[in-house]
N, C-alpha and C. Protein backbone atom coordinates (compact mmCIF):
# COMPACT_ATOMS: atom_id res chain seq x y z
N UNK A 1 -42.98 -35.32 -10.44
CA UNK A 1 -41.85 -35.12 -11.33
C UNK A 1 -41.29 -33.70 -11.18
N UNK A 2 -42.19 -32.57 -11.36
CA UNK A 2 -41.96 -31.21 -11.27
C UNK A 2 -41.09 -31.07 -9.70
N UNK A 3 -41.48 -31.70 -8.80
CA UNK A 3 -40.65 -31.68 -7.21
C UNK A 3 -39.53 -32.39 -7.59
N UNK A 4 -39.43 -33.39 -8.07
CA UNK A 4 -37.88 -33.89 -8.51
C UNK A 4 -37.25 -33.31 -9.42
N UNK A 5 -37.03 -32.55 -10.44
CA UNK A 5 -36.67 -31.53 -10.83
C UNK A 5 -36.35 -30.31 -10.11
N UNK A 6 -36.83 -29.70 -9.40
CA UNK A 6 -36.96 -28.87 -8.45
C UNK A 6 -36.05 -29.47 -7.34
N UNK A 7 -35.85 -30.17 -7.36
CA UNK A 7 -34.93 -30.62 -6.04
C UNK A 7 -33.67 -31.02 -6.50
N UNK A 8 -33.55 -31.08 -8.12
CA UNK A 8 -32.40 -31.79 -8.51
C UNK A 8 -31.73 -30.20 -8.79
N UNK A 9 -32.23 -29.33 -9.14
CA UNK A 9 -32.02 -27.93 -9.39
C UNK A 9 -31.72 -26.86 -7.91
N UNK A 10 -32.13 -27.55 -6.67
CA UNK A 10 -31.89 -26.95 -5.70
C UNK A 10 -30.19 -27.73 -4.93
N UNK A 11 -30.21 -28.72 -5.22
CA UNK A 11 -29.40 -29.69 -5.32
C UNK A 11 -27.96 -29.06 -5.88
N UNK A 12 -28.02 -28.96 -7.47
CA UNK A 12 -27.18 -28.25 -8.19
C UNK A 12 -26.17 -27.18 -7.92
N UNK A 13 -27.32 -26.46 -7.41
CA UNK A 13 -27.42 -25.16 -7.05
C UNK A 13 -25.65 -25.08 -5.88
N UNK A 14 -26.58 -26.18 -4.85
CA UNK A 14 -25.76 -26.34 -3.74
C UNK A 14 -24.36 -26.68 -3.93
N UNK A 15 -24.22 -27.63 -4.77
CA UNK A 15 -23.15 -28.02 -5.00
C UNK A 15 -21.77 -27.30 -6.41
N UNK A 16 -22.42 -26.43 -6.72
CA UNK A 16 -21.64 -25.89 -7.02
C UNK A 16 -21.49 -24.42 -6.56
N UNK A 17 -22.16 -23.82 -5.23
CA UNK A 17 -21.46 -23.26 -4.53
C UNK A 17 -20.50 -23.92 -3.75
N UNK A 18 -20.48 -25.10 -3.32
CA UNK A 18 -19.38 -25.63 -2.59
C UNK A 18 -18.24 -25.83 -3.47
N UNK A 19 -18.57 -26.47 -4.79
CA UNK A 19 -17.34 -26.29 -5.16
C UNK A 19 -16.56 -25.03 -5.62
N UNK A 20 -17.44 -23.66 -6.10
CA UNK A 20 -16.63 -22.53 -6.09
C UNK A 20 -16.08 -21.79 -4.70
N UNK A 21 -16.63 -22.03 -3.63
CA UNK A 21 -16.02 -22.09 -2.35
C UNK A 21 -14.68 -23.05 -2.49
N UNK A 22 -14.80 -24.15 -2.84
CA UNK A 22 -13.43 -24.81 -2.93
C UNK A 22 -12.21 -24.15 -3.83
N UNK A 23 -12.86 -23.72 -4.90
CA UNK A 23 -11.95 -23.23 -5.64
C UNK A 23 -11.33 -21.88 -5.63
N UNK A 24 -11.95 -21.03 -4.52
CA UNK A 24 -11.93 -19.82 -4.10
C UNK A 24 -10.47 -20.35 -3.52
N UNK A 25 -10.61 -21.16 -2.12
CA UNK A 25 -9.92 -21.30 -1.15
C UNK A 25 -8.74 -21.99 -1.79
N UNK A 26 -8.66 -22.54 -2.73
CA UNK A 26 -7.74 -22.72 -3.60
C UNK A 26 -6.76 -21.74 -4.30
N UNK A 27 -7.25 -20.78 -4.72
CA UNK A 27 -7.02 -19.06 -4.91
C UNK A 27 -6.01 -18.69 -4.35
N UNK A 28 -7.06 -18.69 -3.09
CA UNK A 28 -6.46 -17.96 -2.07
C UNK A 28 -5.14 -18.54 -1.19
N UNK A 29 -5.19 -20.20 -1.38
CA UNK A 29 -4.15 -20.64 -1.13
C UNK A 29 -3.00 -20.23 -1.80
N UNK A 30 -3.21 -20.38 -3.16
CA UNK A 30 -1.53 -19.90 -4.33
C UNK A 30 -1.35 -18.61 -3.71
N UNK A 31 -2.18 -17.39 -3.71
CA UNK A 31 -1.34 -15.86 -3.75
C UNK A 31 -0.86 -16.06 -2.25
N UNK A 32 -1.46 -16.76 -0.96
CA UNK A 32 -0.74 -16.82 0.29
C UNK A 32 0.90 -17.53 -0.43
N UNK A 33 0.99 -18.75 -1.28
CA UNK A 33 1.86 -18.77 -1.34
C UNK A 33 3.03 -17.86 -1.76
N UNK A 34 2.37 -17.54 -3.04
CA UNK A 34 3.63 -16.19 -3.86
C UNK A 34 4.07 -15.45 -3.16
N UNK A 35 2.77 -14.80 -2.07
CA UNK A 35 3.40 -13.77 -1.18
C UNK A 35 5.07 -13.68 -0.47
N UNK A 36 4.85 -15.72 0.13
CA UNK A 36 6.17 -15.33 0.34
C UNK A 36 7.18 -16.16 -0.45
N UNK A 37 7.01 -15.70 -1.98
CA UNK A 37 7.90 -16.06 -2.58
C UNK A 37 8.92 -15.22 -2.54
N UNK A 38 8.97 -14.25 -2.16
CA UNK A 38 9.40 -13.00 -2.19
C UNK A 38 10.29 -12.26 -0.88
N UNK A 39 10.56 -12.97 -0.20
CA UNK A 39 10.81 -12.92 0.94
C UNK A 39 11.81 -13.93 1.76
N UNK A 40 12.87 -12.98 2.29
CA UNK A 40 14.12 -13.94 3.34
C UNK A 40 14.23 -13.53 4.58
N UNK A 41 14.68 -14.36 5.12
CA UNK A 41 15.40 -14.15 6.57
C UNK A 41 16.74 -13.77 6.88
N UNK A 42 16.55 -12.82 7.66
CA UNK A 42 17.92 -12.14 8.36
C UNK A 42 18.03 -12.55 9.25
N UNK A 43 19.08 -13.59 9.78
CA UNK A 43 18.95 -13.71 11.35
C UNK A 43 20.64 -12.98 11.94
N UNK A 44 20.43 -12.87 13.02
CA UNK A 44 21.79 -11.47 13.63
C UNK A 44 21.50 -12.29 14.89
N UNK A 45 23.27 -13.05 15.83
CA UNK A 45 22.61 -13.31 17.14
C UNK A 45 21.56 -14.23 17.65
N UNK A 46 20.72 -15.09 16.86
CA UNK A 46 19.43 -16.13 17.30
C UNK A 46 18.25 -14.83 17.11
N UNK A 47 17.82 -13.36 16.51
CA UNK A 47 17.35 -12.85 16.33
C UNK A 47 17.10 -12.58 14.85
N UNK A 48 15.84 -12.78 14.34
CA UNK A 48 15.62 -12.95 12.65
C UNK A 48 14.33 -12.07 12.72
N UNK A 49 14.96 -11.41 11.47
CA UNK A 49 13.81 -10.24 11.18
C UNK A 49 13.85 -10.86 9.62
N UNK A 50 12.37 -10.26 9.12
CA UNK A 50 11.98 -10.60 7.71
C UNK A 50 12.15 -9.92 5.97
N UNK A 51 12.88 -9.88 5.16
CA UNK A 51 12.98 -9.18 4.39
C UNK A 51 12.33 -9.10 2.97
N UNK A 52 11.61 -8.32 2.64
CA UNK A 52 11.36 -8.75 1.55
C UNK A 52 12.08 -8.17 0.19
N UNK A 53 12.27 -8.89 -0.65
CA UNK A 53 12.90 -8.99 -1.81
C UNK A 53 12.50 -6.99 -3.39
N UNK A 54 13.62 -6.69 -3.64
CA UNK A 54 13.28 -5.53 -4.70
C UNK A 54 13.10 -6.49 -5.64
N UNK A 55 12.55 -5.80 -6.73
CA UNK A 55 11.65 -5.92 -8.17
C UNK A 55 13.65 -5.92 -9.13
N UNK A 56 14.78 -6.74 -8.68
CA UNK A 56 15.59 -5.97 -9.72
C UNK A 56 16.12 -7.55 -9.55
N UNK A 57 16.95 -7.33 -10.66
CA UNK A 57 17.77 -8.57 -11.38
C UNK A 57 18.72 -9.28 -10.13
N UNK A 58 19.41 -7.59 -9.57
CA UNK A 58 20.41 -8.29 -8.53
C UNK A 58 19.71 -9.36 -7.14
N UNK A 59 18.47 -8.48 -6.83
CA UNK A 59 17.61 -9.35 -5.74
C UNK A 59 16.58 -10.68 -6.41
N UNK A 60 16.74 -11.06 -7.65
CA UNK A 60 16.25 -12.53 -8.16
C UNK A 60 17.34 -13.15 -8.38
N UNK A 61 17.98 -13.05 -8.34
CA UNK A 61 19.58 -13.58 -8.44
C UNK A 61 19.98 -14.14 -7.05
N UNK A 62 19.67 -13.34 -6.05
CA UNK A 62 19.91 -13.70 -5.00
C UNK A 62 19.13 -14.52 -4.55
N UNK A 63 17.63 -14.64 -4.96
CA UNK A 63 17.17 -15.67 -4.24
C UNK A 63 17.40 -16.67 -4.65
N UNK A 64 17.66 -16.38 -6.26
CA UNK A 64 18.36 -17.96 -6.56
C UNK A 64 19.00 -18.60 -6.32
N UNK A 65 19.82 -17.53 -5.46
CA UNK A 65 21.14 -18.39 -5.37
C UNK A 65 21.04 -19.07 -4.17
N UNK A 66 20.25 -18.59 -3.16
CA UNK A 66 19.53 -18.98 -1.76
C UNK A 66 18.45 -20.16 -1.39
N UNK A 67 18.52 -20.45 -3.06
CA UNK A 67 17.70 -21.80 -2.85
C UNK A 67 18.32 -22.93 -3.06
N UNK A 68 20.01 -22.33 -2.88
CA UNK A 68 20.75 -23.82 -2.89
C UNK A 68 21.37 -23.74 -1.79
N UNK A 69 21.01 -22.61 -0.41
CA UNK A 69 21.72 -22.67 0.70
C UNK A 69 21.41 -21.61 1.41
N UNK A 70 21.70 -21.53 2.42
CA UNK A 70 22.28 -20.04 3.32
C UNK A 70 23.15 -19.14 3.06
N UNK A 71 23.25 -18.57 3.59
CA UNK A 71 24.66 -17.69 2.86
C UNK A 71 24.46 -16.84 4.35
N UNK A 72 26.07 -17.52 5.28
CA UNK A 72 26.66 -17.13 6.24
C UNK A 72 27.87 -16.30 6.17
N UNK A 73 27.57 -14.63 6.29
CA UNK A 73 28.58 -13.85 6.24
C UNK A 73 28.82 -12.65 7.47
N UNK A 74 30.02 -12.44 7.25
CA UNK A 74 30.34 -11.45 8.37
C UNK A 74 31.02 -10.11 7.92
N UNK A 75 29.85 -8.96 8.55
CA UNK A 75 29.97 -7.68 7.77
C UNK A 75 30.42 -7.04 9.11
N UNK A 76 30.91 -5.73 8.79
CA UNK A 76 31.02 -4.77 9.53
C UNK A 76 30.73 -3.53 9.74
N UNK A 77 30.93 -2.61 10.57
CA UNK A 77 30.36 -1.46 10.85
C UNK A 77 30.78 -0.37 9.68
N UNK A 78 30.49 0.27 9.13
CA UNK A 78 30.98 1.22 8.26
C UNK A 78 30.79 2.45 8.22
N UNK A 79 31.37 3.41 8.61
CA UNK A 79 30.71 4.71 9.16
C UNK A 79 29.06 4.96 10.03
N UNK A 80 28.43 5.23 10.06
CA UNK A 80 27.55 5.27 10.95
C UNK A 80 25.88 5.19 10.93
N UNK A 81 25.65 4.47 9.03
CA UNK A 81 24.27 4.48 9.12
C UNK A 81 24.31 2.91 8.45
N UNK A 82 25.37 1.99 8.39
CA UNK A 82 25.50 0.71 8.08
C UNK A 82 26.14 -0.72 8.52
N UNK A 83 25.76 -1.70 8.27
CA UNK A 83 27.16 -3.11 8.43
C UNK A 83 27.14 -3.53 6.64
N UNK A 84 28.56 -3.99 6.18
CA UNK A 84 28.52 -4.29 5.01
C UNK A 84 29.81 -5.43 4.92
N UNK A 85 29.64 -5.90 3.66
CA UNK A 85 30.48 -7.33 3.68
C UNK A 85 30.45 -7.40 2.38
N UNK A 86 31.23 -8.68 1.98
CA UNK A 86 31.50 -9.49 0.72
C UNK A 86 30.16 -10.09 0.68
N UNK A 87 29.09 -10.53 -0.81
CA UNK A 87 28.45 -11.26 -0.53
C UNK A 87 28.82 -12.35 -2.22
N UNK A 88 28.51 -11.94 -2.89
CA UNK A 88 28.94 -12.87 -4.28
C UNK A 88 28.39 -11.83 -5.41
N UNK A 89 28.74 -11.83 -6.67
CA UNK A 89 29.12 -11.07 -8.06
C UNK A 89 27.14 -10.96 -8.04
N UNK A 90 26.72 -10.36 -8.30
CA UNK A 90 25.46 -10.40 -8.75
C UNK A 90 24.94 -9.60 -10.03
N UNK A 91 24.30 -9.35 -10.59
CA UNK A 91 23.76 -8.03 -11.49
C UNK A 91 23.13 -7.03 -10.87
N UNK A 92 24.25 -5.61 -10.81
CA UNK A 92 23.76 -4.64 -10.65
C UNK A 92 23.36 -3.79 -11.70
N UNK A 93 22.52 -2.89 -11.31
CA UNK A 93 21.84 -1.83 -11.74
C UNK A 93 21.47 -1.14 -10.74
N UNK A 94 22.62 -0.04 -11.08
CA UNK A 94 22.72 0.99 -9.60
C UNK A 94 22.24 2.27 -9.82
N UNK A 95 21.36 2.67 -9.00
CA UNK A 95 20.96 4.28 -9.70
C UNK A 95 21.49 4.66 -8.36
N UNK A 96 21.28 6.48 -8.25
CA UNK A 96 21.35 7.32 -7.55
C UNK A 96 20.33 7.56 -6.55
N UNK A 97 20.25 7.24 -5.40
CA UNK A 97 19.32 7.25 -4.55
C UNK A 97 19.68 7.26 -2.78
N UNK A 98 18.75 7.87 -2.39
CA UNK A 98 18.70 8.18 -0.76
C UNK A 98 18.03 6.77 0.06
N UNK A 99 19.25 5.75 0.36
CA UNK A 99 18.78 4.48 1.16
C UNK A 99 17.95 4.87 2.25
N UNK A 100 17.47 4.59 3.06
CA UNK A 100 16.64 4.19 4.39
C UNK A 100 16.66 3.68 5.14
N UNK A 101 16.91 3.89 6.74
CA UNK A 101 17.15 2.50 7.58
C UNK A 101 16.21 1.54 7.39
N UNK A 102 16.51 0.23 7.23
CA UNK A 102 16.44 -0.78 6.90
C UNK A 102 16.30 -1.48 5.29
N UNK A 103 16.82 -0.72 4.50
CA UNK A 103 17.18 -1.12 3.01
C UNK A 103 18.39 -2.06 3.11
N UNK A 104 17.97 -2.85 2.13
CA UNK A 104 19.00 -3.40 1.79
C UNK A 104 19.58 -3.40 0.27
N UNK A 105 20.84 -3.43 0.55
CA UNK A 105 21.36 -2.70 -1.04
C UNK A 105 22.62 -3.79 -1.53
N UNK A 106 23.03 -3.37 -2.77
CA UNK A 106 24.17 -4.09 -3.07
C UNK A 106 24.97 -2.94 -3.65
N UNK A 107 26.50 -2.79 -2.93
CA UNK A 107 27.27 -2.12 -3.74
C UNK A 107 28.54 -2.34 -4.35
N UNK A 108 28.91 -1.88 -5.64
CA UNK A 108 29.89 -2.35 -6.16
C UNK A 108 29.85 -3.66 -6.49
N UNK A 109 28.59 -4.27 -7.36
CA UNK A 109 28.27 -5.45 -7.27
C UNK A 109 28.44 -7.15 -6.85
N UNK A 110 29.42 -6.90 -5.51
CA UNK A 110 29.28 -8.13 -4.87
C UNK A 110 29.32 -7.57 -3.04
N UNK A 111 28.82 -6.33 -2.91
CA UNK A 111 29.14 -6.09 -1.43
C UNK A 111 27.47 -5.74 -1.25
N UNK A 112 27.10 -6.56 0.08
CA UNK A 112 25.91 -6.46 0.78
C UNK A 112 26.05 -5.74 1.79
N UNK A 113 24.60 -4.65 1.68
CA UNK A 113 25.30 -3.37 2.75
C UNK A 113 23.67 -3.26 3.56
N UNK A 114 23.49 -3.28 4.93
CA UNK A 114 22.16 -3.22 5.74
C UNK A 114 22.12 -1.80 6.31
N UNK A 115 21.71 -1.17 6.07
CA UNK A 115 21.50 0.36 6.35
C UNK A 115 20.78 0.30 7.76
N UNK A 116 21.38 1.18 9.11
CA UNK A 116 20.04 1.65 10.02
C UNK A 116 20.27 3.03 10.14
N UNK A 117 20.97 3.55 9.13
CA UNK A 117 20.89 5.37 8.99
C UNK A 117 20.87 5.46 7.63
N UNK A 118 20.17 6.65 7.31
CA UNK A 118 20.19 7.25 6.04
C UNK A 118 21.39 7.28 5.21
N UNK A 119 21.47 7.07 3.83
CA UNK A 119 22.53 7.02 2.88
C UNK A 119 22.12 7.35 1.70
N UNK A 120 22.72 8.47 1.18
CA UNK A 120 22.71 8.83 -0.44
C UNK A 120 23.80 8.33 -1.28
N UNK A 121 23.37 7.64 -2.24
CA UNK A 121 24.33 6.70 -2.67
C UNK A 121 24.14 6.20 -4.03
N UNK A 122 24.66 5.40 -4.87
CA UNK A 122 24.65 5.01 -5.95
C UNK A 122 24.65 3.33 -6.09
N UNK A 123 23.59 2.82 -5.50
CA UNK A 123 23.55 1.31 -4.73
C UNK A 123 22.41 0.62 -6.17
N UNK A 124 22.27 -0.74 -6.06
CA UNK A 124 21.53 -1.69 -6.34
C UNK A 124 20.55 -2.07 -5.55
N UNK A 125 19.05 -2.03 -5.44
CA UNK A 125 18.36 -2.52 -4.26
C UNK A 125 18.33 -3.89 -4.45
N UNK A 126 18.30 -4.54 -3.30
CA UNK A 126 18.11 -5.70 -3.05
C UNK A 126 17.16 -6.03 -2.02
N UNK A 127 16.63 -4.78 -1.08
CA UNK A 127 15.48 -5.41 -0.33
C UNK A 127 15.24 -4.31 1.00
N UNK A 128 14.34 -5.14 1.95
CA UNK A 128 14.15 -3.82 2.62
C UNK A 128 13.22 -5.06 3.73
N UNK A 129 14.16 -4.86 5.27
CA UNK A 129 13.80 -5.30 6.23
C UNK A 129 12.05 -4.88 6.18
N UNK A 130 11.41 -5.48 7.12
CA UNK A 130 9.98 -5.26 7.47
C UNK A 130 9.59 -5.25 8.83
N UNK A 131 8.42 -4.86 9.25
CA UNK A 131 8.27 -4.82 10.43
C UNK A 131 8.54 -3.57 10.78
N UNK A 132 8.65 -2.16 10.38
CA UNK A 132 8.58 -0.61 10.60
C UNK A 132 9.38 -0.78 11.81
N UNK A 133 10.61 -1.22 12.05
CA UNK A 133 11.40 -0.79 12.65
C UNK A 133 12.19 0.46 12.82
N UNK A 134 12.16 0.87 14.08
CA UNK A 134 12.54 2.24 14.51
C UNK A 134 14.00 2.18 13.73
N UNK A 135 14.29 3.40 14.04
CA UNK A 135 16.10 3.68 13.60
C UNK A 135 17.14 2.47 14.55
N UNK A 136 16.34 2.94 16.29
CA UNK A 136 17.30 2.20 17.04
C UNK A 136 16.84 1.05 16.84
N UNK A 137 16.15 0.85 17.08
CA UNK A 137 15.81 -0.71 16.68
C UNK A 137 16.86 -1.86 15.93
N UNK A 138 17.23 -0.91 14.82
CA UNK A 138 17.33 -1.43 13.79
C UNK A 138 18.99 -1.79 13.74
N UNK A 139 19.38 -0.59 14.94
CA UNK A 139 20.67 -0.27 15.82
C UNK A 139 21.06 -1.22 15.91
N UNK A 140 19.91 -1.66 16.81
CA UNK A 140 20.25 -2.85 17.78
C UNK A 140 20.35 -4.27 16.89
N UNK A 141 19.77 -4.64 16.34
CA UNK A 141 19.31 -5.60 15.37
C UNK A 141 20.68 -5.82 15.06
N UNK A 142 21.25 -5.05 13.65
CA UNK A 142 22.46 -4.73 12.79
C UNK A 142 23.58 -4.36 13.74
N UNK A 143 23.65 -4.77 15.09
CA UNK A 143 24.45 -4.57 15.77
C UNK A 143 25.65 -3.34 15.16
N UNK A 144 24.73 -2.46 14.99
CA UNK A 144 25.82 -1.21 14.86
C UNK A 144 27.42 -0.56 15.54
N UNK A 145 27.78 -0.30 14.90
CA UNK A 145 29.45 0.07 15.28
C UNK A 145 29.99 -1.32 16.03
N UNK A 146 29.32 -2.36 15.57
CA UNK A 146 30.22 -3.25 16.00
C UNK A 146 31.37 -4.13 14.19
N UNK A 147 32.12 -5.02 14.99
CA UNK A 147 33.01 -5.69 13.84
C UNK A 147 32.39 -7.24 13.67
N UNK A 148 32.74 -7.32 12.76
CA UNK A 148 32.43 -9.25 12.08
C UNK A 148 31.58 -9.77 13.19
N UNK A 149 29.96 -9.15 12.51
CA UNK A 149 29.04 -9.17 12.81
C UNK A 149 28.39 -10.60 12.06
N UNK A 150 28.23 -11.80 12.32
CA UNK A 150 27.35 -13.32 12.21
C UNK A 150 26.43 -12.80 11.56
N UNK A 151 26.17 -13.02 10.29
CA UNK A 151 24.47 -12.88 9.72
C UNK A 151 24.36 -13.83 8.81
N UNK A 152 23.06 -14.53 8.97
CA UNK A 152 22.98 -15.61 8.19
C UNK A 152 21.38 -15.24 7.36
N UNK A 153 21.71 -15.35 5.97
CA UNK A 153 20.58 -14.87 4.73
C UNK A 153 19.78 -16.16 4.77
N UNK A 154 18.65 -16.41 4.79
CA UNK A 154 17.54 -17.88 4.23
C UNK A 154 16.58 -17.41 3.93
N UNK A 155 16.37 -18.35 2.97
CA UNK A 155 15.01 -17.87 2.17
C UNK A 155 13.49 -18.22 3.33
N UNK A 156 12.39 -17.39 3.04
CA UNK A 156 11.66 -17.67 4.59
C UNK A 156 10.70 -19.07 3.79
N UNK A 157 10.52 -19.98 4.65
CA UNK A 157 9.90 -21.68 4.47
C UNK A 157 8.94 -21.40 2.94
N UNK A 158 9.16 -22.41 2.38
CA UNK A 158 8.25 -22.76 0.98
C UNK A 158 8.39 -21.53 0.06
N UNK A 159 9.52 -20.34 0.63
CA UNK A 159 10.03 -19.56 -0.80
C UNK A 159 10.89 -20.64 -1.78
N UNK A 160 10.54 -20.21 -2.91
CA UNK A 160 11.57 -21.12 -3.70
C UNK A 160 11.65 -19.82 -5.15
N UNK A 161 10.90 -18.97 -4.74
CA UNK A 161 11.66 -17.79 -6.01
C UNK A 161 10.42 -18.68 -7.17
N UNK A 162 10.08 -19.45 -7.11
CA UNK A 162 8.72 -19.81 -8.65
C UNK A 162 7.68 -20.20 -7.97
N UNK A 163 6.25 -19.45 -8.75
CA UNK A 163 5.56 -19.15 -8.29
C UNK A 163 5.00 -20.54 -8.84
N UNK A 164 4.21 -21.23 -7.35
CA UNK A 164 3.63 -22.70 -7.61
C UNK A 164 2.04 -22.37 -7.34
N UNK A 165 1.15 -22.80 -8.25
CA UNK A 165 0.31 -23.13 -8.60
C UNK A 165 -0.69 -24.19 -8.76
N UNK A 166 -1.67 -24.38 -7.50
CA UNK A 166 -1.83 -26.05 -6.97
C UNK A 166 -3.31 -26.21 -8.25
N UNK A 167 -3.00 -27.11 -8.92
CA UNK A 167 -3.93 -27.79 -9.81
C UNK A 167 -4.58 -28.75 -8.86
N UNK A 168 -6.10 -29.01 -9.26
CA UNK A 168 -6.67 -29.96 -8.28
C UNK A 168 -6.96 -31.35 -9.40
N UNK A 169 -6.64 -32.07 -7.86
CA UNK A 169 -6.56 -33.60 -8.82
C UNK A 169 -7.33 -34.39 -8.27
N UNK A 170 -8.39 -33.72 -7.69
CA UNK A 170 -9.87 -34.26 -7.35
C UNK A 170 -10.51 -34.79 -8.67
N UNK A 171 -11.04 -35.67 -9.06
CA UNK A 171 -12.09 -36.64 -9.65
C UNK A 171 -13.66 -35.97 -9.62
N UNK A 172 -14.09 -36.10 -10.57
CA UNK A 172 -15.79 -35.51 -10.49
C UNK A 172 -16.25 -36.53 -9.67
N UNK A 173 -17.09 -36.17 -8.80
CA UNK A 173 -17.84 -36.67 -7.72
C UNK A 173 -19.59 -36.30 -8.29
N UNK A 174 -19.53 -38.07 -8.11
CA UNK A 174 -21.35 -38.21 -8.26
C UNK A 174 -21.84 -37.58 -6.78
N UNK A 175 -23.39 -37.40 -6.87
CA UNK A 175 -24.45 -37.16 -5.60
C UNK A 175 -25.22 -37.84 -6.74
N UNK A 176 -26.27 -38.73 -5.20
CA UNK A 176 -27.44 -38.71 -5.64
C UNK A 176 -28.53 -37.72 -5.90
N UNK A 177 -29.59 -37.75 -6.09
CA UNK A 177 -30.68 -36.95 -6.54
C UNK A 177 -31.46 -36.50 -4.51
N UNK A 178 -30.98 -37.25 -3.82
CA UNK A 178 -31.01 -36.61 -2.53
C UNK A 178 -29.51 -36.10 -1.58
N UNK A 179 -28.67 -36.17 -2.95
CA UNK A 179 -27.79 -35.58 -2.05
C UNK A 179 -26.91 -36.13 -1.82
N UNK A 180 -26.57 -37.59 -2.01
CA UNK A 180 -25.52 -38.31 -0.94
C UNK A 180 -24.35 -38.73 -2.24
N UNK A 181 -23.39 -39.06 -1.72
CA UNK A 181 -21.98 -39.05 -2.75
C UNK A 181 -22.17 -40.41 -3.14
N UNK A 182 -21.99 -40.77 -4.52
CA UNK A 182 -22.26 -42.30 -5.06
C UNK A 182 -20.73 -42.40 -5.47
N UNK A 183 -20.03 -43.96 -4.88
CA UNK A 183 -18.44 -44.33 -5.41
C UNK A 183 -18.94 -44.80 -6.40
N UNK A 184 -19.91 -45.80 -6.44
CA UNK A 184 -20.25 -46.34 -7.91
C UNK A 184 -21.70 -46.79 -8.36
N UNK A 185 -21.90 -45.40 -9.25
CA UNK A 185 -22.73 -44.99 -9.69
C UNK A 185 -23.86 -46.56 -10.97
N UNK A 186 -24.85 -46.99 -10.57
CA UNK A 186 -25.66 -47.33 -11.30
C UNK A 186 -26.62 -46.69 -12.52
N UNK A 187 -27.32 -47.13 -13.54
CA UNK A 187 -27.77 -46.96 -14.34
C UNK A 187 -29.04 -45.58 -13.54
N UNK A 188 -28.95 -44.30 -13.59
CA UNK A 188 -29.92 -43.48 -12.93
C UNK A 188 -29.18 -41.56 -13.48
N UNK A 189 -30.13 -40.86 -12.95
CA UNK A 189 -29.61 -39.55 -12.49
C UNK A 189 -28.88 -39.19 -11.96
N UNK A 190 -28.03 -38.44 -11.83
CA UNK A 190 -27.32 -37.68 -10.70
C UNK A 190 -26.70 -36.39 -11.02
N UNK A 191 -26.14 -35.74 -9.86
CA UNK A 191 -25.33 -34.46 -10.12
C UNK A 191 -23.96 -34.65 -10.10
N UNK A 192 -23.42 -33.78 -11.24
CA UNK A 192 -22.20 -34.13 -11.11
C UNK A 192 -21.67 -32.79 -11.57
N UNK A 193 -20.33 -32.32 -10.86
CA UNK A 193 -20.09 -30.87 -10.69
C UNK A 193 -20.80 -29.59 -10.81
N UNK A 194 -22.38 -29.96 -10.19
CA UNK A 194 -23.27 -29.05 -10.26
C UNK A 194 -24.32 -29.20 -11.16
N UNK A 195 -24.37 -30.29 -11.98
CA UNK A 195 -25.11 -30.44 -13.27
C UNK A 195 -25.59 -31.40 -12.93
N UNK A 196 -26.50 -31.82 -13.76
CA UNK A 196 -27.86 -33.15 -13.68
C UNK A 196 -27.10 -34.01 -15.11
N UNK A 197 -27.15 -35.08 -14.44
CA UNK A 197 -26.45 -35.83 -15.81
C UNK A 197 -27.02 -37.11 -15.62
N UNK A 198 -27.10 -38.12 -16.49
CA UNK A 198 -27.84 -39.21 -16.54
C UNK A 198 -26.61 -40.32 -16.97
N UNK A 199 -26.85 -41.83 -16.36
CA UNK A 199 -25.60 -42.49 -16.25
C UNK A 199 -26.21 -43.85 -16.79
């Protein structure tokens, strides 16, 4: 008896490290998701670089609005550290600040402006390319000093701007007292989500 006890307790044991292993990897599945809740695509040319989203009203707005489409616009060169365009009315909140090549900003609350030179300015953030792209790089990318420049905004796959949260709709699963998975359990012992339970 004392060995069957002992085995139903080693048993236990086992099985609910597997299932907190499951539920780990479960975890870890949602924050992979959120991560890129947060995050769009720039594509310039058949060339797409990744952006991720500012902490402000005007850049949740935008993704909202990006989860009912693309948003295909054509900006242009604007003095020498940007391309900028019409994009749609958003909520700004503009402070005073020194942009960065590869920020992305909103000014005058419906103009989308992609920085690959420095700018002191009075902008809305809306985001900030990734991938530590050089200055030229970024040249090249934002096709600088050029005119009605093709850029198409998308949100990057399974962003949807709300953060989803996978509930498991797994069923408690019997084991026998050696271990093996019972579909339908008879009058006896068993483990069930780590516990000894009697049926």
């Amino acid at each position: 008896m004392k060995q069957l006890l002992l085995f139903a307790m080693l048993m236990g044991g086992m099985l609910t490290a597997c299932a907190q292993k499951e539920s780990d990897e479960n975890v870890n599945q949602t924050q992979n998701e959120q991560t890129t809740m947060d995050k769009m695509n720039i594509t310039i040319d058949g060339v797409t670089q990744t952006a991720t989203f500012a902490d402000t009203p005007a850049a949740k707005a935008l993704a909202e609005k990006l989860k009912d489409g693309d948003f295909n616009l054509t900006l242009n060169t604007n003095g020498d550290f940007e391309i900028w365009g019409d994009l749609c009315p958003l909520p700004a909140t503009n402070e005073q600040y020194s942009a960065q090549p590869g920020d992305i900003v909103l000014y005058r609350e419906q103009y989308i402006c992609l920085l690959y030179g420095p700018y002191t300015y009075s902008y809305t953030r809306l985001g900030r390319i990734e991938g530590n792209l050089s200055e030229s790089e970024l040249r090249t990318f934002l096709k600088a000093g050029q005119w009605n420049v093709k850029v198409k905004l998308s949100l990057v796959k399974d962003a949807t701007g709300i953060s989803q949260v996978k509930t498991s709709t797994k069923q408690d699963v019997l084991y026998s007292m050696n271990g093996q998975r019972v579909a339908n359990p008879s009058h006896g012992i068993y483990i069930e989500n780590g516990k000894k339970v009697v049926k």
